[in-house]
C-alpha atoms as a PDB file:
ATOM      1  CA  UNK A   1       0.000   0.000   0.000  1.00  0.00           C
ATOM      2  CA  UNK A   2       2.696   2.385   0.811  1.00  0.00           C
ATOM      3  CA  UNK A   3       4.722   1.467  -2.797  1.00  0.00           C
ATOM      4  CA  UNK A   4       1.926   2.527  -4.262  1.00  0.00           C
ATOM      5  CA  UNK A   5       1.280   5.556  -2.567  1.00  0.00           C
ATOM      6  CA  UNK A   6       4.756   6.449  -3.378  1.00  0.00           C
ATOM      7  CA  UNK A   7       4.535   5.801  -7.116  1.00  0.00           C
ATOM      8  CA  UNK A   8       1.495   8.126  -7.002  1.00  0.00           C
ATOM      9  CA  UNK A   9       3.073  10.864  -5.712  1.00  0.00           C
ATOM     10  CA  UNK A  10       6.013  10.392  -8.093  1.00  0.00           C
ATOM     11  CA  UNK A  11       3.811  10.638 -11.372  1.00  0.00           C
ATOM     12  CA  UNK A  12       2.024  13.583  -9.922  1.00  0.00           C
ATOM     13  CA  UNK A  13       5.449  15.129  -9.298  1.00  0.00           C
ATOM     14  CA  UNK A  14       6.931  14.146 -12.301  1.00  0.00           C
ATOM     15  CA  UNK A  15       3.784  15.940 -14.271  1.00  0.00           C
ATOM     16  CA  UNK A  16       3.960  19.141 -12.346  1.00  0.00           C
ATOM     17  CA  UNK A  17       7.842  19.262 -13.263  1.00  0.00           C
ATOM     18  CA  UNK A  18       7.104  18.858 -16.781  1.00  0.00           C
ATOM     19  CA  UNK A  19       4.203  21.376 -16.796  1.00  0.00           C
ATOM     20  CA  UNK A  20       6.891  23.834 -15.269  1.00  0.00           C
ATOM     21  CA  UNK A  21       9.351  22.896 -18.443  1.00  0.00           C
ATOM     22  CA  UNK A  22       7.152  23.567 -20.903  1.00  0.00           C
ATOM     23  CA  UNK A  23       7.546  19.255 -22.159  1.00  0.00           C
ATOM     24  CA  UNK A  24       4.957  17.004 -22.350  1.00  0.00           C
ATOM     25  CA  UNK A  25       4.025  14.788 -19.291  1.00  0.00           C
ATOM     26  CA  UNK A  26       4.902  11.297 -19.622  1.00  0.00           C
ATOM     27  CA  UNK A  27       1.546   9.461 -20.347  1.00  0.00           C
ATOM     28  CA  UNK A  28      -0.289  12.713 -20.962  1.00  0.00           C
ATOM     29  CA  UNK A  29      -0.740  15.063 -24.133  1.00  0.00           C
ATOM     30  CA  UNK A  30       0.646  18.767 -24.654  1.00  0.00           C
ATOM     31  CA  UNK A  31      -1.411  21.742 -23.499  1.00  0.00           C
ATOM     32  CA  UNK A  32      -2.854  23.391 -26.396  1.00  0.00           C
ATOM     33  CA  UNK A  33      -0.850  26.538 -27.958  1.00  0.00           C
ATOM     34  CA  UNK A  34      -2.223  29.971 -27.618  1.00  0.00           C
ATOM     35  CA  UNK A  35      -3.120  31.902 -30.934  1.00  0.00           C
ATOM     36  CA  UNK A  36      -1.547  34.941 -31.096  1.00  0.00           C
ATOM     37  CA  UNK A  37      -3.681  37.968 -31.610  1.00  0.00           C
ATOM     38  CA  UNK A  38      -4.911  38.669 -35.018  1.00  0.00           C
ATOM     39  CA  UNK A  39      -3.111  35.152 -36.145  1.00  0.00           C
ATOM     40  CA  UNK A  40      -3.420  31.367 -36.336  1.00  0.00           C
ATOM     41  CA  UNK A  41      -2.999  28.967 -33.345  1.00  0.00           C
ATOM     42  CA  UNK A  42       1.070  29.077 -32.568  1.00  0.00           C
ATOM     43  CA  UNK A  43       1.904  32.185 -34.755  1.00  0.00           C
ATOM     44  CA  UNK A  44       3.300  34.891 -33.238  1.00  0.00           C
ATOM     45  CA  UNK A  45       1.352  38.009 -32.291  1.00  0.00           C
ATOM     46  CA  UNK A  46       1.134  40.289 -35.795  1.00  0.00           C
ATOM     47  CA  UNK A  47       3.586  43.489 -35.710  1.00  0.00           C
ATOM     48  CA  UNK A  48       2.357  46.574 -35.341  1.00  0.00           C
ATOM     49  CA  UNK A  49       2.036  48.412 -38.399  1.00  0.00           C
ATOM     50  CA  UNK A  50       1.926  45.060 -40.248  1.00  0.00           C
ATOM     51  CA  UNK A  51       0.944  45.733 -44.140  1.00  0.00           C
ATOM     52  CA  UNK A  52       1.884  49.701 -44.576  1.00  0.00           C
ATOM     53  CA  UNK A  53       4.140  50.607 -47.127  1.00  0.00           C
ATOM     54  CA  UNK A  54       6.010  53.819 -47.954  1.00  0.00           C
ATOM     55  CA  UNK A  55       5.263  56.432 -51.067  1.00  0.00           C
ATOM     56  CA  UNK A  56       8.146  59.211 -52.260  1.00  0.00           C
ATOM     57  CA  UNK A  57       7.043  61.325 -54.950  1.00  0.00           C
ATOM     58  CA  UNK A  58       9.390  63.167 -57.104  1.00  0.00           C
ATOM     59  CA  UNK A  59       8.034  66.073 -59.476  1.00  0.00           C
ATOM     60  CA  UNK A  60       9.774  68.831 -60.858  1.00  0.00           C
ATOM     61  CA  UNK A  61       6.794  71.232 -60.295  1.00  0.00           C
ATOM     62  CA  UNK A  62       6.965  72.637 -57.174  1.00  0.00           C
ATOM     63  CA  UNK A  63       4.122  73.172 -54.970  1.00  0.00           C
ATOM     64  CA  UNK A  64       2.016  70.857 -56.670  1.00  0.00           C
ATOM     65  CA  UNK A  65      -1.172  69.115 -54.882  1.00  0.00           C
ATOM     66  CA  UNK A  66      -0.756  65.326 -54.309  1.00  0.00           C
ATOM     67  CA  UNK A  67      -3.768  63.382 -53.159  1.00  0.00           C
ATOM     68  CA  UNK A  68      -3.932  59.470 -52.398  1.00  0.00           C
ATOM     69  CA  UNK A  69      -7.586  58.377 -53.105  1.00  0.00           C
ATOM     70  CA  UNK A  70      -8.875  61.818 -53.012  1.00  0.00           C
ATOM     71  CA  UNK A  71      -6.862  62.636 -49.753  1.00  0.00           C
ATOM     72  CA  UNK A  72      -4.296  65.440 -49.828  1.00  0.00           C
ATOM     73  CA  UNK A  73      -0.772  63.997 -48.422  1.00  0.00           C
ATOM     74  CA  UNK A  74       1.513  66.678 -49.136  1.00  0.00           C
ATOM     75  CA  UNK A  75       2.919  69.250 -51.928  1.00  0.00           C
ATOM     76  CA  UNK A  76       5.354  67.936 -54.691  1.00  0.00           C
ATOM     77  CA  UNK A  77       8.294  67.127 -54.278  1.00  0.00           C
ATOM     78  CA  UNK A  78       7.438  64.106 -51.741  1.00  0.00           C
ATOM     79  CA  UNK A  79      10.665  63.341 -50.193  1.00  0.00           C
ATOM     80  CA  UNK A  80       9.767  62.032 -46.807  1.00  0.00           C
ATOM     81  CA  UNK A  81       8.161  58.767 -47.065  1.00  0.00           C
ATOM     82  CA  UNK A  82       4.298  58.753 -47.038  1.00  0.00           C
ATOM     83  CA  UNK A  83       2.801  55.644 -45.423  1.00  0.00           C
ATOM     84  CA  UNK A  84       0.303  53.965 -47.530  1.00  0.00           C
ATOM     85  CA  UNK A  85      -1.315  50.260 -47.584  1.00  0.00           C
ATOM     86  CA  UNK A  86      -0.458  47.768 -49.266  1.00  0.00           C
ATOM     87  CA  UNK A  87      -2.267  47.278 -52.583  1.00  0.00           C
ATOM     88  CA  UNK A  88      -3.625  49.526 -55.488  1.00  0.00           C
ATOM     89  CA  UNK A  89      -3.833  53.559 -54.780  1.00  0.00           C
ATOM     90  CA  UNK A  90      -5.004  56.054 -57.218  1.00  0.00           C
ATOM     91  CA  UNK A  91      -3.170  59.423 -57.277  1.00  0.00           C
ATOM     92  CA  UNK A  92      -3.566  62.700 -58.309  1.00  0.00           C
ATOM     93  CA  UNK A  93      -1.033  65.733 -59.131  1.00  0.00           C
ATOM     94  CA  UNK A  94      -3.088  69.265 -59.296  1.00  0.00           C
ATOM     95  CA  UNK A  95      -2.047  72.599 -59.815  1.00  0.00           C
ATOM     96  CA  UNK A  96      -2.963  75.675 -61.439  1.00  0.00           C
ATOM     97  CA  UNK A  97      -2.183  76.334 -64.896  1.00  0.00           C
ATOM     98  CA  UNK A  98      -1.277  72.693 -65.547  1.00  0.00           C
ATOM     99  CA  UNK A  99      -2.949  69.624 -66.825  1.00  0.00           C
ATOM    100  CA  UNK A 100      -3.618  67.164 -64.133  1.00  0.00           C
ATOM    101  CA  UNK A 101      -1.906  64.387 -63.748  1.00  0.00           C
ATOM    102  CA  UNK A 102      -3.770  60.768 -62.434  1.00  0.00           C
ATOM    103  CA  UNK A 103      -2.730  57.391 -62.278  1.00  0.00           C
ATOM    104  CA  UNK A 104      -3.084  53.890 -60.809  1.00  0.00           C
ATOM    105  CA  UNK A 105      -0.080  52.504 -58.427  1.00  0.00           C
ATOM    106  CA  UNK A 106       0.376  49.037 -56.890  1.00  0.00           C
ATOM    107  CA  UNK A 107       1.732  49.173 -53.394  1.00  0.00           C
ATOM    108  CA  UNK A 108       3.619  45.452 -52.976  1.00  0.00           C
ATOM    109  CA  UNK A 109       4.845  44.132 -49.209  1.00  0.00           C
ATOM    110  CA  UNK A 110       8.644  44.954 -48.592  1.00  0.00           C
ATOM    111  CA  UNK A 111       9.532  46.970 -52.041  1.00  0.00           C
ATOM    112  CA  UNK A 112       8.823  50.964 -51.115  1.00  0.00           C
ATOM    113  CA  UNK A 113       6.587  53.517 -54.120  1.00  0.00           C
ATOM    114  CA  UNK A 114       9.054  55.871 -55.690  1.00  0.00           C
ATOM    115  CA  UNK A 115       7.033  57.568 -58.350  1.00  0.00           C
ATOM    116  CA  UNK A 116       7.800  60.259 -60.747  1.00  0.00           C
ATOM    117  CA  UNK A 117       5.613  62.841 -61.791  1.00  0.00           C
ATOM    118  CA  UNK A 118       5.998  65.133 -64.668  1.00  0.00           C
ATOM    119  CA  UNK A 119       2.892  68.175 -64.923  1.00  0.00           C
ATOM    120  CA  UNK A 120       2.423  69.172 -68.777  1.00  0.00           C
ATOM    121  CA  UNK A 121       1.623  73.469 -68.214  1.00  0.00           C
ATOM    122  CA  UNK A 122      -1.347  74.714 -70.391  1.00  0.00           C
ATOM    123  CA  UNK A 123      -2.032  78.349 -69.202  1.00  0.00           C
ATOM    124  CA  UNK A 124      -1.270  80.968 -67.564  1.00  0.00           C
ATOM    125  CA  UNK A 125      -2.228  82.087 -64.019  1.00  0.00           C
ATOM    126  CA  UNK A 126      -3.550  85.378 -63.297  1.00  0.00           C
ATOM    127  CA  UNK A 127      -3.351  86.195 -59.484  1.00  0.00           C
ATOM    128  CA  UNK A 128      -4.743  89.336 -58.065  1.00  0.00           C
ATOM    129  CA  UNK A 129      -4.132  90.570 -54.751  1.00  0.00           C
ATOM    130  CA  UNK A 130      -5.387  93.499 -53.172  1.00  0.00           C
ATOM    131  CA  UNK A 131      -5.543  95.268 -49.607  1.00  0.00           C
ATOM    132  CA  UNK A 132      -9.230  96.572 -50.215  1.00  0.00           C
ATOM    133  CA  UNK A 133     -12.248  94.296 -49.625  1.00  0.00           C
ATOM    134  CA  UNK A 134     -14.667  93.930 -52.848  1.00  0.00           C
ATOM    135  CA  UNK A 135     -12.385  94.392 -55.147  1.00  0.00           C
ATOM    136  CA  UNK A 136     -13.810  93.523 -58.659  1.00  0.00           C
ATOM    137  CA  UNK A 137     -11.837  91.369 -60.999  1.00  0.00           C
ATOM    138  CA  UNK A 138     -12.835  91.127 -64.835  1.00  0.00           C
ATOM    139  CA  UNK A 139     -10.722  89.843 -68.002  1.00  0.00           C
ATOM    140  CA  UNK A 140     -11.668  90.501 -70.965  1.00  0.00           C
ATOM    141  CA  UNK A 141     -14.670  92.155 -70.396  1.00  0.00           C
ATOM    142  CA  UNK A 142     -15.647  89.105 -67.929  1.00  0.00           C
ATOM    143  CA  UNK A 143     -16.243  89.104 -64.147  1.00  0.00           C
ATOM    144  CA  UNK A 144     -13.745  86.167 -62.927  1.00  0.00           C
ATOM    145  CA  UNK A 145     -14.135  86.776 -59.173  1.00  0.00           C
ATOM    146  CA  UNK A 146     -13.299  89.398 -56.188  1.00  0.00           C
ATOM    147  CA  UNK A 147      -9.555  89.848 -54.801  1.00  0.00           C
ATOM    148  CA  UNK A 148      -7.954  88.034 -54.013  1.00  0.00           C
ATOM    149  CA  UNK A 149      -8.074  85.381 -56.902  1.00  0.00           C
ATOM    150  CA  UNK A 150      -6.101  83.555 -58.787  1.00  0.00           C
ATOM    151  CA  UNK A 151      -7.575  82.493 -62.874  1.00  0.00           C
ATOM    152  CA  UNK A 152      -5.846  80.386 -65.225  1.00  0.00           C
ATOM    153  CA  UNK A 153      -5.905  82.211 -68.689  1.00  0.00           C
ATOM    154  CA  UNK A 154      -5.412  81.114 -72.342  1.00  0.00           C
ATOM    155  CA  UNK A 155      -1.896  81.551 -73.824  1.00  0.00           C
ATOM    156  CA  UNK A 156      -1.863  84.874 -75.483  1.00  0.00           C
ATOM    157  CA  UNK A 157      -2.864  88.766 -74.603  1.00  0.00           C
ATOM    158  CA  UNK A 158      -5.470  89.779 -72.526  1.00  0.00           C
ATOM    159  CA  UNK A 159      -7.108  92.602 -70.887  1.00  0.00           C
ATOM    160  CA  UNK A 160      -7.538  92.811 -66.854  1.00  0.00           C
ATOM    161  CA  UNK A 161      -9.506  95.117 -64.959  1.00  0.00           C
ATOM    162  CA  UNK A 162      -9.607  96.183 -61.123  1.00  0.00           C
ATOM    163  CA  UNK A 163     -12.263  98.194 -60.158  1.00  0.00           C
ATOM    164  CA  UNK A 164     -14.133  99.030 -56.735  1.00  0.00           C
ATOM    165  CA  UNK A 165     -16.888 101.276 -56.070  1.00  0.00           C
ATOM    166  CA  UNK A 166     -15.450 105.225 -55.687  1.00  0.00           C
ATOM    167  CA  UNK A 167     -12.119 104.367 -56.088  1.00  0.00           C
ATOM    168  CA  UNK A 168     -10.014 104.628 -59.806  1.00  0.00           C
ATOM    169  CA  UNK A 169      -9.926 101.592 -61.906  1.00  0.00           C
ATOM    170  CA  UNK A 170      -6.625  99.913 -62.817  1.00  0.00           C
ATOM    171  CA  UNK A 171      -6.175  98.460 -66.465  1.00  0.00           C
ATOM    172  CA  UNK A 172      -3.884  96.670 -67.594  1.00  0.00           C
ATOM    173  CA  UNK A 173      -2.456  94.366 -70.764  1.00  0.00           C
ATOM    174  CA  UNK A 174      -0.869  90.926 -69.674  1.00  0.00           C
ATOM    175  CA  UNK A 175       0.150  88.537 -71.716  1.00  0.00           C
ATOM    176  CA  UNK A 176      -0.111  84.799 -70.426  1.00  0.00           C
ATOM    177  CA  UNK A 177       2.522  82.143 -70.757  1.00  0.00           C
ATOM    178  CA  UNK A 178       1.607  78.290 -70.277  1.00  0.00           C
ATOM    179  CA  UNK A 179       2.816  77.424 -66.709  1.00  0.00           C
ATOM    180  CA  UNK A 180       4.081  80.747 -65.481  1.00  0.00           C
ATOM    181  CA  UNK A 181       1.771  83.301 -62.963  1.00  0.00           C
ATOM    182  CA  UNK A 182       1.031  86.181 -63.683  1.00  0.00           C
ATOM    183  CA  UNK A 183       0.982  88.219 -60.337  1.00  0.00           C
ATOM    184  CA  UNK A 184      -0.870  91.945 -60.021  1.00  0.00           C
ATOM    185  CA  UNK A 185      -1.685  94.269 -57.256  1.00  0.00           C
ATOM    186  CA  UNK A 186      -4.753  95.630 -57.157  1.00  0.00           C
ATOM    187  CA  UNK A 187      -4.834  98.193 -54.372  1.00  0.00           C
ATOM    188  CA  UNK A 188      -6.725 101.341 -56.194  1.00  0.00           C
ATOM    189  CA  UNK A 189      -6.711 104.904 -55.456  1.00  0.00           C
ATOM    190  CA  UNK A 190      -9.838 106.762 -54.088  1.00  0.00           C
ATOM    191  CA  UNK A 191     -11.503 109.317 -56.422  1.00  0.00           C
ATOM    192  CA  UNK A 192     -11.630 112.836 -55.792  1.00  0.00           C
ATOM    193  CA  UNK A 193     -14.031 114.445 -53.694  1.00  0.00           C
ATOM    194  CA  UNK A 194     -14.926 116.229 -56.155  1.00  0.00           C
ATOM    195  CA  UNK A 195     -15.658 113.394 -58.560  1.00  0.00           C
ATOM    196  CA  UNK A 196     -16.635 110.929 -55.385  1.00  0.00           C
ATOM    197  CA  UNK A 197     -19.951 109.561 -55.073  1.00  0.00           C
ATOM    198  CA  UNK A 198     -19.176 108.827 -51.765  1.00  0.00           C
ATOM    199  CA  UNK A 199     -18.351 111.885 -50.209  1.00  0.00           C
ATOM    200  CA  UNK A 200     -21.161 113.903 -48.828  1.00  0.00           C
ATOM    201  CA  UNK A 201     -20.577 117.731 -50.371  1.00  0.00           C
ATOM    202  CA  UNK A 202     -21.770 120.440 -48.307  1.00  0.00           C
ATOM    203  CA  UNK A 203     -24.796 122.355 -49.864  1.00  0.00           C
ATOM    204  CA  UNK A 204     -23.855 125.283 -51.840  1.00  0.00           C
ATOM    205  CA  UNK A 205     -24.515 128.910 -50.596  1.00  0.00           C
ATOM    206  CA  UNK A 206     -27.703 130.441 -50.894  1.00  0.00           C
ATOM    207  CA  UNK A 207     -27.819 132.520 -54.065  1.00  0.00           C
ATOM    208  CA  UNK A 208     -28.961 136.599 -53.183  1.00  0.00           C
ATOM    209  CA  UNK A 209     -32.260 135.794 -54.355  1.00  0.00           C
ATOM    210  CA  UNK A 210     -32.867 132.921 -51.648  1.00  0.00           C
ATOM    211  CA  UNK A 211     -32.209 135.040 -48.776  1.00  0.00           C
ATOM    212  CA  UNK A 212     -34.428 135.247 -46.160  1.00  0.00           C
ATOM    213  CA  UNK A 213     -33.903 138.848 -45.932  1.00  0.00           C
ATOM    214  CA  UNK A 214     -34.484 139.886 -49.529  1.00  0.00           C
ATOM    215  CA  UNK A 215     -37.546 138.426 -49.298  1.00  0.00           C
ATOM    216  CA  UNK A 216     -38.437 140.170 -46.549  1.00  0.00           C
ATOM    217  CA  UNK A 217     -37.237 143.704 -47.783  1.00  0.00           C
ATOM    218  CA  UNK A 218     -39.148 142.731 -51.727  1.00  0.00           C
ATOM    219  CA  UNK A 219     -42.896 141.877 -49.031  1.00  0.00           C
ATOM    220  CA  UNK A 220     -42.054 144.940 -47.134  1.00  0.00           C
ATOM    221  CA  UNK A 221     -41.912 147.063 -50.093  1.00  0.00           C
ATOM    222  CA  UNK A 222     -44.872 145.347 -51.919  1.00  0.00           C
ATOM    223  CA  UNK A 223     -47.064 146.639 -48.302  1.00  0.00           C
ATOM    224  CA  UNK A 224     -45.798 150.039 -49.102  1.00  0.00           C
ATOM    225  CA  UNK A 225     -46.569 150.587 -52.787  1.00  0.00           C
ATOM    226  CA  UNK A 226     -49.936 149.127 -52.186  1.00  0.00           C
ATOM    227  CA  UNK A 227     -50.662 151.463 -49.231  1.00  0.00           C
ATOM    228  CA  UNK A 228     -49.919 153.997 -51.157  1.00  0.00           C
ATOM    229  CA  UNK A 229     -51.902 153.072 -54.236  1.00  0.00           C
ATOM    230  CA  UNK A 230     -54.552 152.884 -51.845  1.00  0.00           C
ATOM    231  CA  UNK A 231     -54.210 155.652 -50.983  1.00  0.00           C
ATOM    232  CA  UNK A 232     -54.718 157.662 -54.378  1.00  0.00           C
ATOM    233  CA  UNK A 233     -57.760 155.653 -55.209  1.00  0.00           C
ATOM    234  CA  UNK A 234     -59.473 156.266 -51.703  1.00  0.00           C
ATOM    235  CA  UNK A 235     -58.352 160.179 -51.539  1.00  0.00           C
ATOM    236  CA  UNK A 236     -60.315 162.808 -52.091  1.00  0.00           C
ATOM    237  CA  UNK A 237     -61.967 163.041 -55.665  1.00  0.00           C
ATOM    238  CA  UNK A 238     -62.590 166.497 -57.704  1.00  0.00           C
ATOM    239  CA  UNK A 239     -66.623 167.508 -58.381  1.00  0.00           C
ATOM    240  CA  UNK A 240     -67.286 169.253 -61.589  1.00  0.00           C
ATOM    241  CA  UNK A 241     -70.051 171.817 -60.976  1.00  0.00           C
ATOM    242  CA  UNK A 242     -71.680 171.742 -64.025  1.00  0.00           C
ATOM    243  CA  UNK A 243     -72.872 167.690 -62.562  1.00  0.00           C
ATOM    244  CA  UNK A 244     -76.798 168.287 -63.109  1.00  0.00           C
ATOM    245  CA  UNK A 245     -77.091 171.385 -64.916  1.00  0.00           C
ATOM    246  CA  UNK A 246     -79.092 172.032 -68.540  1.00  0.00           C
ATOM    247  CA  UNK A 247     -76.736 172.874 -70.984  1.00  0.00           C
ATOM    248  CA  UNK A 248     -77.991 174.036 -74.054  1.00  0.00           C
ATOM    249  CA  UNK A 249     -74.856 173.219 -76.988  1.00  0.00           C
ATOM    250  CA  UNK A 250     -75.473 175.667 -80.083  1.00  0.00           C
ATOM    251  CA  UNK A 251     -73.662 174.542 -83.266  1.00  0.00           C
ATOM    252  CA  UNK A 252     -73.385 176.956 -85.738  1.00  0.00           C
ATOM    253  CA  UNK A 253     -74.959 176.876 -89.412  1.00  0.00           C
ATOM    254  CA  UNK A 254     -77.625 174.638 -87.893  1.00  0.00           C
END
């Protein structure tokens, strides 16, 4: 009874030694493995970051708009990597006065993008600035928008006009080149005040004839004439004495 007591205790010792050693008991079967998060059943746990990739993109137009999958990343040149997923991107080169440039990229694990962009130009750039608010912008006899603004503009001579309400307009003749800006300031001088509609002008003076006082003297006048023309018309009048008598005419040689 002891012996087997003591063989007992040995197996259970034995299995607790091997639990502690990471083997398999004798007579028994290993403990399952743990799956590591994200992965199969005795994989590893997944890195962070697992399936990003990097994008450079180089571009000899500067300050161009680059967008991954309609999402701005950054201004051309690209030098510092851009993470991106693994798999197929769509991206986009924008700027003004060039054509835009799109395209279809295949991001592939371990092997970083390096593209190269090249922008084809196509017009010019107008861009007005201007320290006033409201300032009016028109090219060719068309509005294009208020200062500040920035239009792109066939190849070729044009006509731009800065205007704002009681100040002096500001004309001028540009000519546009294909890729290059053409920049203008449009702060405008105020009109005259005597030309300004604007400026609030003091009423004139009163001409002599709009004087109170002349007025006055012309009613006070009028008052005296008429009292006097009264008076001959009311005054005493003269009586001929002959009023009522018979007179008797005699015409000669009748």
């Amino acid at each position: 009874m002891a012996g087997a007591m003591s063989l007992v205790l040995s197996l259970g010792a034995g299995e607790a030694l091997a639990q502690r050693r990471g083997s398999t008991p004798r007579g028994g079967k290993a403990p399952p493995a743990t799956a590591g998060k994200g992965g199969k059943a005795g994989e590893a746990p997944a890195a962070s970051g697992r399936g990003l990739n990097s994008l450079t993109v180089a571009c000899s137009t500067r300050d161009a708009d680059v967008l991954i999958d309609g999402e701005p990343v950054g201004k051309a040149p690209i030098d510092l990597p851009v993470p991106v997923t693994n798999g197929n991107h769509t991206i986009r080169v924008i700027k003004p006065g060039f054509a835009p440039y799109i395209d279809v990229f295949k991001a592939v694990p371990g092997r970083p993008v390096k593209l190269s962009v090249e922008l084809i130009p196509v017009a010019g750039v107008l861009r007005v600035s201007s320290q006033l608010q409201e300032v009016r912008v028109t090219v060719d006899g068309k509005y294009v928008g208020d200062a500040p603004v920035a239009v792109e503009l066939e190849p070729g001579p044009h006509t731009v006009l800065v205007g704002k309400v009681c100040h002096k307009d500001l004309s001028r003749k540009v000519v546009a080149v294909a890729g290059e800006d053409i920049p203008l300031e449009g702060n405008l001088e105020v009109l005259p005040d005597a030309i300004n509609p604007c400026v609030v002008k003091p009423l004139p003076p009163p001409k002599w004839y709009q004087k109170r006082w002349v007025w006055g003297v012309i009613a006070g006048g009028a008052v005296a004439v008429g009292g006097g023309i009264t008076g001959i018309v009311i005054g005493p009048t003269y009586t001929d004495p002959l009023r009522g008598a018979a007179v008797i005419y005699n015409i000669p040689g009748r």
